[in-house]
Protein backbone atom coordinates (compact mmCIF):
# COMPACT_ATOMS: atom_id res chain seq x y z
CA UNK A 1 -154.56 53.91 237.21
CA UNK A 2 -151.46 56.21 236.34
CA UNK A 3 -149.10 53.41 237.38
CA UNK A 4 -150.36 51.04 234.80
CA UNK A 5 -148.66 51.98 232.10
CA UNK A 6 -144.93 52.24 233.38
CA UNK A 7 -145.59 48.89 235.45
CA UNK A 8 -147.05 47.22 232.48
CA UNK A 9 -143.65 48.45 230.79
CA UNK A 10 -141.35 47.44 233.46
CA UNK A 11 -143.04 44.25 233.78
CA UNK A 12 -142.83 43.77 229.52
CA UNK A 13 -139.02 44.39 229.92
CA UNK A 14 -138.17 42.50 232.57
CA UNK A 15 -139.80 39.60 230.56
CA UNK A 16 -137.29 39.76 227.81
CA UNK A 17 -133.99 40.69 227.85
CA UNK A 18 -131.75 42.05 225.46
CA UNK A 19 -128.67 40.58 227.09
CA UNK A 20 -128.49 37.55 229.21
CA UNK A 21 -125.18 35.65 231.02
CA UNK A 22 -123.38 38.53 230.93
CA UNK A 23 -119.42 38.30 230.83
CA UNK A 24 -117.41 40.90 231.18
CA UNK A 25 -113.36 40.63 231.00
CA UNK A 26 -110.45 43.11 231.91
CA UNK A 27 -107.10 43.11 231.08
CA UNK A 28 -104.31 42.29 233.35
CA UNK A 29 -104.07 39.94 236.02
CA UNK A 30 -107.01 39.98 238.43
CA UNK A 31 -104.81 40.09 241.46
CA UNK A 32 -105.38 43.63 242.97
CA UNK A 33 -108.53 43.96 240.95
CA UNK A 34 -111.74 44.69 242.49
CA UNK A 35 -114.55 45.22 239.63
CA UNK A 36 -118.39 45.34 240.48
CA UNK A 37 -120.82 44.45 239.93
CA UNK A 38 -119.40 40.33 240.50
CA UNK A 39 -121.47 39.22 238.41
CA UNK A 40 -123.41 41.51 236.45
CA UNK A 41 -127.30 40.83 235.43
CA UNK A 42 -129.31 41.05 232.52
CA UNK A 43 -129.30 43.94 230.10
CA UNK A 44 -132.98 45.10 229.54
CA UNK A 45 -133.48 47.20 226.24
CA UNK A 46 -133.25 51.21 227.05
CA UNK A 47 -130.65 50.44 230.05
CA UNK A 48 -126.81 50.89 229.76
CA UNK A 49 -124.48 48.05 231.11
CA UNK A 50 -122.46 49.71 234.05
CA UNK A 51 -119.35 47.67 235.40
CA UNK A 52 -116.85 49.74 237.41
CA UNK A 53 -113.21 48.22 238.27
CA UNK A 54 -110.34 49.31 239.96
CA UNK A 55 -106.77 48.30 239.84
CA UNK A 56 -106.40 48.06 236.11
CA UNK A 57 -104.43 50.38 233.85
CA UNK A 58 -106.27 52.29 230.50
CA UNK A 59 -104.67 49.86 228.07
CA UNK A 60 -105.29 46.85 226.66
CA UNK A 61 -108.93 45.78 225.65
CA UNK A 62 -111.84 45.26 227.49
CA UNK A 63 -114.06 42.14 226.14
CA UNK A 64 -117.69 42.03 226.88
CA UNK A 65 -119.79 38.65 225.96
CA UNK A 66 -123.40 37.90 226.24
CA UNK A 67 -126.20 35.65 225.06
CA UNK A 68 -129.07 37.03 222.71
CA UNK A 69 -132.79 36.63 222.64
CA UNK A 70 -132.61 34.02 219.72
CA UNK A 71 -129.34 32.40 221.80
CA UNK A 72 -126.82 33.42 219.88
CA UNK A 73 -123.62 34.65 221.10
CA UNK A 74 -122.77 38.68 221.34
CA UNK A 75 -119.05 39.86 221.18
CA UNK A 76 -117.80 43.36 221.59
CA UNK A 77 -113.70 44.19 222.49
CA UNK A 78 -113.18 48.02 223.64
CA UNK A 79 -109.84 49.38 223.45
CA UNK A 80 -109.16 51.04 226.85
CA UNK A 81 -106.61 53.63 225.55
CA UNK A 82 -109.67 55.65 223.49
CA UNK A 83 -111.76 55.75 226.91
CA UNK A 84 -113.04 59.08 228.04
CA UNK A 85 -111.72 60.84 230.80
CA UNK A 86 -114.42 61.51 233.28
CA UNK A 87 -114.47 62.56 236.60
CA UNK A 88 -116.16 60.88 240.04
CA UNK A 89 -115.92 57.28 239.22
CA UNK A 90 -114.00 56.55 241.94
CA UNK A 91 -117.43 57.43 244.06
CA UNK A 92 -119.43 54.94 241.74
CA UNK A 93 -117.13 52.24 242.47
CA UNK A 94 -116.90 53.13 246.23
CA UNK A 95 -120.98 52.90 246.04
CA UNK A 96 -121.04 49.70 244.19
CA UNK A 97 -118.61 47.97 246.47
CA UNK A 98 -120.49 48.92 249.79
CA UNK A 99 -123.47 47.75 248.08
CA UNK A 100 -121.82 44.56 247.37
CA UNK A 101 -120.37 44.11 251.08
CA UNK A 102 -124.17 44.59 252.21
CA UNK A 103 -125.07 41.99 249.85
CA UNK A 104 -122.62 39.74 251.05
CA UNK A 105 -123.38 39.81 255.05
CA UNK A 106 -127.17 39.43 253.71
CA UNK A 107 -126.68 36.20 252.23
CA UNK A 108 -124.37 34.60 254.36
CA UNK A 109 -126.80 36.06 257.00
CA UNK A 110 -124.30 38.26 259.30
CA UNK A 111 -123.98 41.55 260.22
CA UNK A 112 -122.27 43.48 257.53
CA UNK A 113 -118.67 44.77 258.08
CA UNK A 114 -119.23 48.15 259.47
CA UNK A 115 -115.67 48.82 259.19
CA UNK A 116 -114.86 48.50 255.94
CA UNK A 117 -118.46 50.22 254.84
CA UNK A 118 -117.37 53.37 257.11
CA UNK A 119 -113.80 53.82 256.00
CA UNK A 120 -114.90 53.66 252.59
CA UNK A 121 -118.17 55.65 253.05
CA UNK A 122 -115.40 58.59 254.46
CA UNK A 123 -112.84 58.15 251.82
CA UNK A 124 -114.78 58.58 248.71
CA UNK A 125 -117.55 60.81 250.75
CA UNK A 126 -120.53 59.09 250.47
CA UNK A 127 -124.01 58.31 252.93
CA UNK A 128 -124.25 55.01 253.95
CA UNK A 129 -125.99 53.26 256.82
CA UNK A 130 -122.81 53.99 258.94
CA UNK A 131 -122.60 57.48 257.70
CA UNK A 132 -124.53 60.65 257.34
CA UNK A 133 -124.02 64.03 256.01
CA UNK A 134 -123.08 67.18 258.37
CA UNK A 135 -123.45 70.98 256.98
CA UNK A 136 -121.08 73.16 259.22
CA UNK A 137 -120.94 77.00 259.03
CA UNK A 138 -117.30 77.55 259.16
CA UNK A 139 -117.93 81.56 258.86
CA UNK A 140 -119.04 82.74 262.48
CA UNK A 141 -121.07 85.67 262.69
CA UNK A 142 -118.38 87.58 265.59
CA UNK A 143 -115.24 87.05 266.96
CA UNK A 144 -114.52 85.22 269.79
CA UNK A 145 -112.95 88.22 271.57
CA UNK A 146 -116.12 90.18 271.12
CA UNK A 147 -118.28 90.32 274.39
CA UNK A 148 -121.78 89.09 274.01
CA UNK A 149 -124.69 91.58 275.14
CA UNK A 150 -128.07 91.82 275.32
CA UNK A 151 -130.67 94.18 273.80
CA UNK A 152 -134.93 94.48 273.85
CA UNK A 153 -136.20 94.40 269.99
CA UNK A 154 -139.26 96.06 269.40
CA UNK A 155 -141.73 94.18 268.14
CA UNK A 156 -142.87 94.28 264.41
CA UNK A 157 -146.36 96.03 263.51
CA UNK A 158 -147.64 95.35 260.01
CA UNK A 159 -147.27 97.45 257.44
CA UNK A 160 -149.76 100.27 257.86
CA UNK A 161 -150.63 99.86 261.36
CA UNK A 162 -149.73 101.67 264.34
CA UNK A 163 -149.12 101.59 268.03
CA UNK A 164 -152.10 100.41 269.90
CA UNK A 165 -154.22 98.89 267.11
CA UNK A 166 -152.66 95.53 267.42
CA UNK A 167 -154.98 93.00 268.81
CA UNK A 168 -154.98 89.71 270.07
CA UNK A 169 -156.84 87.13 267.59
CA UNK A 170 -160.92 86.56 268.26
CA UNK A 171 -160.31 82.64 268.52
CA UNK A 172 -162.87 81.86 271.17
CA UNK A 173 -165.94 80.27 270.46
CA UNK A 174 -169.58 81.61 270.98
CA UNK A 175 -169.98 79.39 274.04
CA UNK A 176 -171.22 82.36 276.10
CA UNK A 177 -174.19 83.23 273.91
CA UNK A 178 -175.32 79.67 273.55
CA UNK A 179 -175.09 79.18 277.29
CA UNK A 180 -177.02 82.60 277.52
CA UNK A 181 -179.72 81.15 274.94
CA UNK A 182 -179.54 78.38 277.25
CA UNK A 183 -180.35 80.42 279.85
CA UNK A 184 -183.24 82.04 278.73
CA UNK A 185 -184.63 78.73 277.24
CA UNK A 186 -184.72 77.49 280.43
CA UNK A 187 -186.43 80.13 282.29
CA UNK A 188 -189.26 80.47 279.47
CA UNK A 189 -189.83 76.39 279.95
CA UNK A 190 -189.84 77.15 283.90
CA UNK A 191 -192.52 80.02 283.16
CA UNK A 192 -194.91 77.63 280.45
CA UNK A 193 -195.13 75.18 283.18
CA UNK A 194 -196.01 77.01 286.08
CA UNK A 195 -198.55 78.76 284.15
CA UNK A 196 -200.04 75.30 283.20
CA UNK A 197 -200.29 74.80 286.89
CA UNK A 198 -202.18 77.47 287.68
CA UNK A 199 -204.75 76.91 285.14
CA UNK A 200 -205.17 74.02 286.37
């Protein structure tokens, strides 16, 4: 079938990892940190490795660690000061941290902190299963101070017809002639058996 091949792919990648035990170090002192995800998983080949944190300045260098296929170790250090500027981050790591509060009531089997999910959901404007999406025309069509009246609209002909020649659909089935055929079905039966009678 046509999901064959990209299963059969998935299922290949999943099998073997590029990157496995995944560590992933900022600088500065974790208090007032909050980086997601906790613990991140294994880096399959084709995917980037996405780890969003808050509460840490652009200096200083980031250190990532991993384990290879073969087992050996993988090393990289990133100097935060030649980071890109981007825009909207603060939206990925508002996603990633309600996703990680729903994770958290799931396992210790509670209800999640509705809360925290909602404030944060508002803040950084995202859907969540607290919040939803409103569109609201802010541009009204009158004033408030102008009276509201009411008017008869002709009704619209199509193009090329005129007054009079519009009818009502033909959507009614041919019960009357069958119940006609009926009809006369009957009587000629009626008039084959009294004839029988009479020669008889």
């Amino acid at each position: 079938s046509d999901v064959d091949g990209p299963l059969q792919a998935l299922f290949s990648a999943m099998e073997s990892p590029v990157l496995t035990d995944i560590r992933v170090n900022w600088p500065g002192q974790e208090t007032g940190r909050e980086a997601f995800p906790a613990r991140p998983g294994d880096l399959f080949q084709g995917e980037p490795l996405i780890h969003v944190v808050r509460g840490v300045p652009a200096m200083g260098e980031l250190k990532v660690s991993g384990r290879l296929p073969g087992g050996q170790d993988w090393n990289r250090t990133l100097d935060l000061q030649q980071a890109a500027s981007a825009t909207g981050l603060h939206r990925h790591w508002a996603r990633e941290k309600i996703d990680s509060l729903e994770d958290e009531a799931k396992v210790a089997g509670r209800e999640p902190d509705r809360a925290g999910i909602t404030g944060l959901a508002v803040k950084h404007g995202l859907m969540s299963a607290y919040t939803s999406f409103v569109a609201v025309d802010s541009t009204p069509a009158r004033s408030t101070e102008t009276p509201m009246v009411s008017d008869n609209l002709p009704t619209l002909l199509p193009a090329g017809s005129q007054a009079g020649m519009l009818r009502y659909p033909q959507t009614a089935t041919s019960a009357p002639l069958l119940i006609a055929l009926g009809v006369v079905g009957l009587m000629f039966s009626l008039a084959l058996v009294l004839l029988q009678r009479r020669a008889f």
